[in-house]
Protein backbone atom coordinates (compact mmCIF):
# COMPACT_ATOMS: atom_id res chain seq x y z
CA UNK A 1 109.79 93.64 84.87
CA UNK A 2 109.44 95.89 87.66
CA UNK A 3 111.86 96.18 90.44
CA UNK A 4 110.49 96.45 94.33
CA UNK A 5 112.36 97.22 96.74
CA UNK A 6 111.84 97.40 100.44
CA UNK A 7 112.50 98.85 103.75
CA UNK A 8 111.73 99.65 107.45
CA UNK A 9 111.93 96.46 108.61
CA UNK A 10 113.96 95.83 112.06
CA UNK A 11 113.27 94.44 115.68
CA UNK A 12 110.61 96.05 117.85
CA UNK A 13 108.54 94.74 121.06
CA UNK A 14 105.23 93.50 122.14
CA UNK A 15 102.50 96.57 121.07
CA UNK A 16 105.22 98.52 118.76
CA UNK A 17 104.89 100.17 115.14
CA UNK A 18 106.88 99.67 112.17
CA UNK A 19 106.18 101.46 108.51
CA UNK A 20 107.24 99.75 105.91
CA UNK A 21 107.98 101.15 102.21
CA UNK A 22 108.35 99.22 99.44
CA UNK A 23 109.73 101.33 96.15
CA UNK A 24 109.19 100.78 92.48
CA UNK A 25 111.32 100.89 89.58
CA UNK A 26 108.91 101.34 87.05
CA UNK A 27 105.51 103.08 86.83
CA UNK A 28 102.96 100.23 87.87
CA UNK A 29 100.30 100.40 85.60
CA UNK A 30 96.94 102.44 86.75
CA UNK A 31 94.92 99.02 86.43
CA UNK A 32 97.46 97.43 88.91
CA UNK A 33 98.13 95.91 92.24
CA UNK A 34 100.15 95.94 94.92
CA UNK A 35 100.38 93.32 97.75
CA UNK A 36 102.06 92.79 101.16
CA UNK A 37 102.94 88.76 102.22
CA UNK A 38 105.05 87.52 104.60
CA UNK A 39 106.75 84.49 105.13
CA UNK A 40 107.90 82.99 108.73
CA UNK A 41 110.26 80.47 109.13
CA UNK A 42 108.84 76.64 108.60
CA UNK A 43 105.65 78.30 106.94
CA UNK A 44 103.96 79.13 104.08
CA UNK A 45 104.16 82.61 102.32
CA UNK A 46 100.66 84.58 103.67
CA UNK A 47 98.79 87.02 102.18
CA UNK A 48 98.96 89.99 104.60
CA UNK A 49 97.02 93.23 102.53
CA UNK A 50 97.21 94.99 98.61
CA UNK A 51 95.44 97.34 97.35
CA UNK A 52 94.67 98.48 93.77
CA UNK A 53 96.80 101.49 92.59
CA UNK A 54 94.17 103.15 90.55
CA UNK A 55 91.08 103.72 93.02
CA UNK A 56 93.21 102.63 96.47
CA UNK A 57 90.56 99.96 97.31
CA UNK A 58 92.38 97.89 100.08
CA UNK A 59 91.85 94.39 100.86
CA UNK A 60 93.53 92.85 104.55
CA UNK A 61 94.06 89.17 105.99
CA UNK A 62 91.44 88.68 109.16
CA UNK A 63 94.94 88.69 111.13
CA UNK A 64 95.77 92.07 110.42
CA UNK A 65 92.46 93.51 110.42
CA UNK A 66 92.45 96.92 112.51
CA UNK A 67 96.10 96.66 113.03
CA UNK A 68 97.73 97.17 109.97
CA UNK A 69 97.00 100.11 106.93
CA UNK A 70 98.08 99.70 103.64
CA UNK A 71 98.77 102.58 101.49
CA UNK A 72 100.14 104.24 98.30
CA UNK A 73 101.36 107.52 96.97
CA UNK A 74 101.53 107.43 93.29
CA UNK A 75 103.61 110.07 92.64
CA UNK A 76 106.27 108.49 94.35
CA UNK A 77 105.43 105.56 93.38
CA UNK A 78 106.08 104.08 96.94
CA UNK A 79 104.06 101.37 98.76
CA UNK A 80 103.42 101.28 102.59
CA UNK A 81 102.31 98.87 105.13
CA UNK A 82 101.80 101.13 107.99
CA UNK A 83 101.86 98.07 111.18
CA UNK A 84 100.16 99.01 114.89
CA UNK A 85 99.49 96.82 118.07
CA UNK A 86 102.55 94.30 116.49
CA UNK A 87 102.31 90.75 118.39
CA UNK A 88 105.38 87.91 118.21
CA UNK A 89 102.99 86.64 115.28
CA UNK A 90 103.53 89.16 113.23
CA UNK A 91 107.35 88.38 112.96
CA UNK A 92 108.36 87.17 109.50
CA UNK A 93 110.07 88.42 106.02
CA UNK A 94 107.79 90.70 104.50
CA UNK A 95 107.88 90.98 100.87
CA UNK A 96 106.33 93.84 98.82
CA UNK A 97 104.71 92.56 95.34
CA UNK A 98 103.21 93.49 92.16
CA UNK A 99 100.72 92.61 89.30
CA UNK A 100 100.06 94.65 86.10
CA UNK A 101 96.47 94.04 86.21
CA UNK A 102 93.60 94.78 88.75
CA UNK A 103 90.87 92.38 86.98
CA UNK A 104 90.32 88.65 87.93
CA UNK A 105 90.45 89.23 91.58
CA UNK A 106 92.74 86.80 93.50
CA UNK A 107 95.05 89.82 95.29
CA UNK A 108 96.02 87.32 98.67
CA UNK A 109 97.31 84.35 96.15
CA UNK A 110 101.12 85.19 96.12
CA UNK A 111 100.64 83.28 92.21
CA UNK A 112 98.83 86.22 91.58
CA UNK A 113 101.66 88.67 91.29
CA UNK A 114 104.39 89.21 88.12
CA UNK A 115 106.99 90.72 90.75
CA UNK A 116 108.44 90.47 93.93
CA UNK A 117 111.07 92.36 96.20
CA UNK A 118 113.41 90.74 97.99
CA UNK A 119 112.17 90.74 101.67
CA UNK A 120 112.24 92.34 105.24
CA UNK A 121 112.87 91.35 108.15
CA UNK A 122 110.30 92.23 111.13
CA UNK A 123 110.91 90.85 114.36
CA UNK A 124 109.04 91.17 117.35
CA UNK A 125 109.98 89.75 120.70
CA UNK A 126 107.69 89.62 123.20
């Protein structure tokens, strides 16, 4: 099972960026996908972006649209979730997560994915 493990979380304001990273154990399969959620307190783990590891197609919750960019570098085999413009909204535990497959669509249902990191914590205060 692959290992994920992220970073860059912390507490920003009103309008401020935050990069996370979210780092691999394994080599994720070239068919594969990788997915940002995020869960706040009292709610429901949401889908927040992923994007297939092969071609880099990118998929993003309406929320995020514009705001946030998610990205990979294979060789490092390193996710990001590069976040702009953040709002109070935005604060949660993001969790980085992985499938082995890219076929059969689904990428924003967290039931979707074999493996899951542990968390971050973004704050913002407004």
């Amino acid at each position: 099972q692959v290992q994920l493990v992220e970073s860059g979380g912390g507490l920003v304001q009103d309008g401020d960026s935050l990069r996370l990273s979210c780092a691999a154990s394994q080599r994720i399969s070239s068919t594969g996908v990788r997915g940002w959620f995020r869960q706040a307190p009292g709610k429901e783990r949401e889908f927040v972006a992923a994007i297939t590891w092969n071609r880099g197609s990118t998929y993003y919750a309406d929320s995020v649209k514009g705001r946030f960019s998610i990205s990979r570098e294979k060789s490092a085999n390193t996710l990001y979730l590069q976040m702009n413009t953040l709002k109070p909204e935005d604060t949660a535990v993001y969790y980085c997560a992985a499938r082995r497959y890219e076929s059969g669509g689904g990428f924003h249902l967290p039931s979707a994915y074999d493996s899951w990191g542990q968390g971050t914590q973004v704050t913002v205060s407004s």
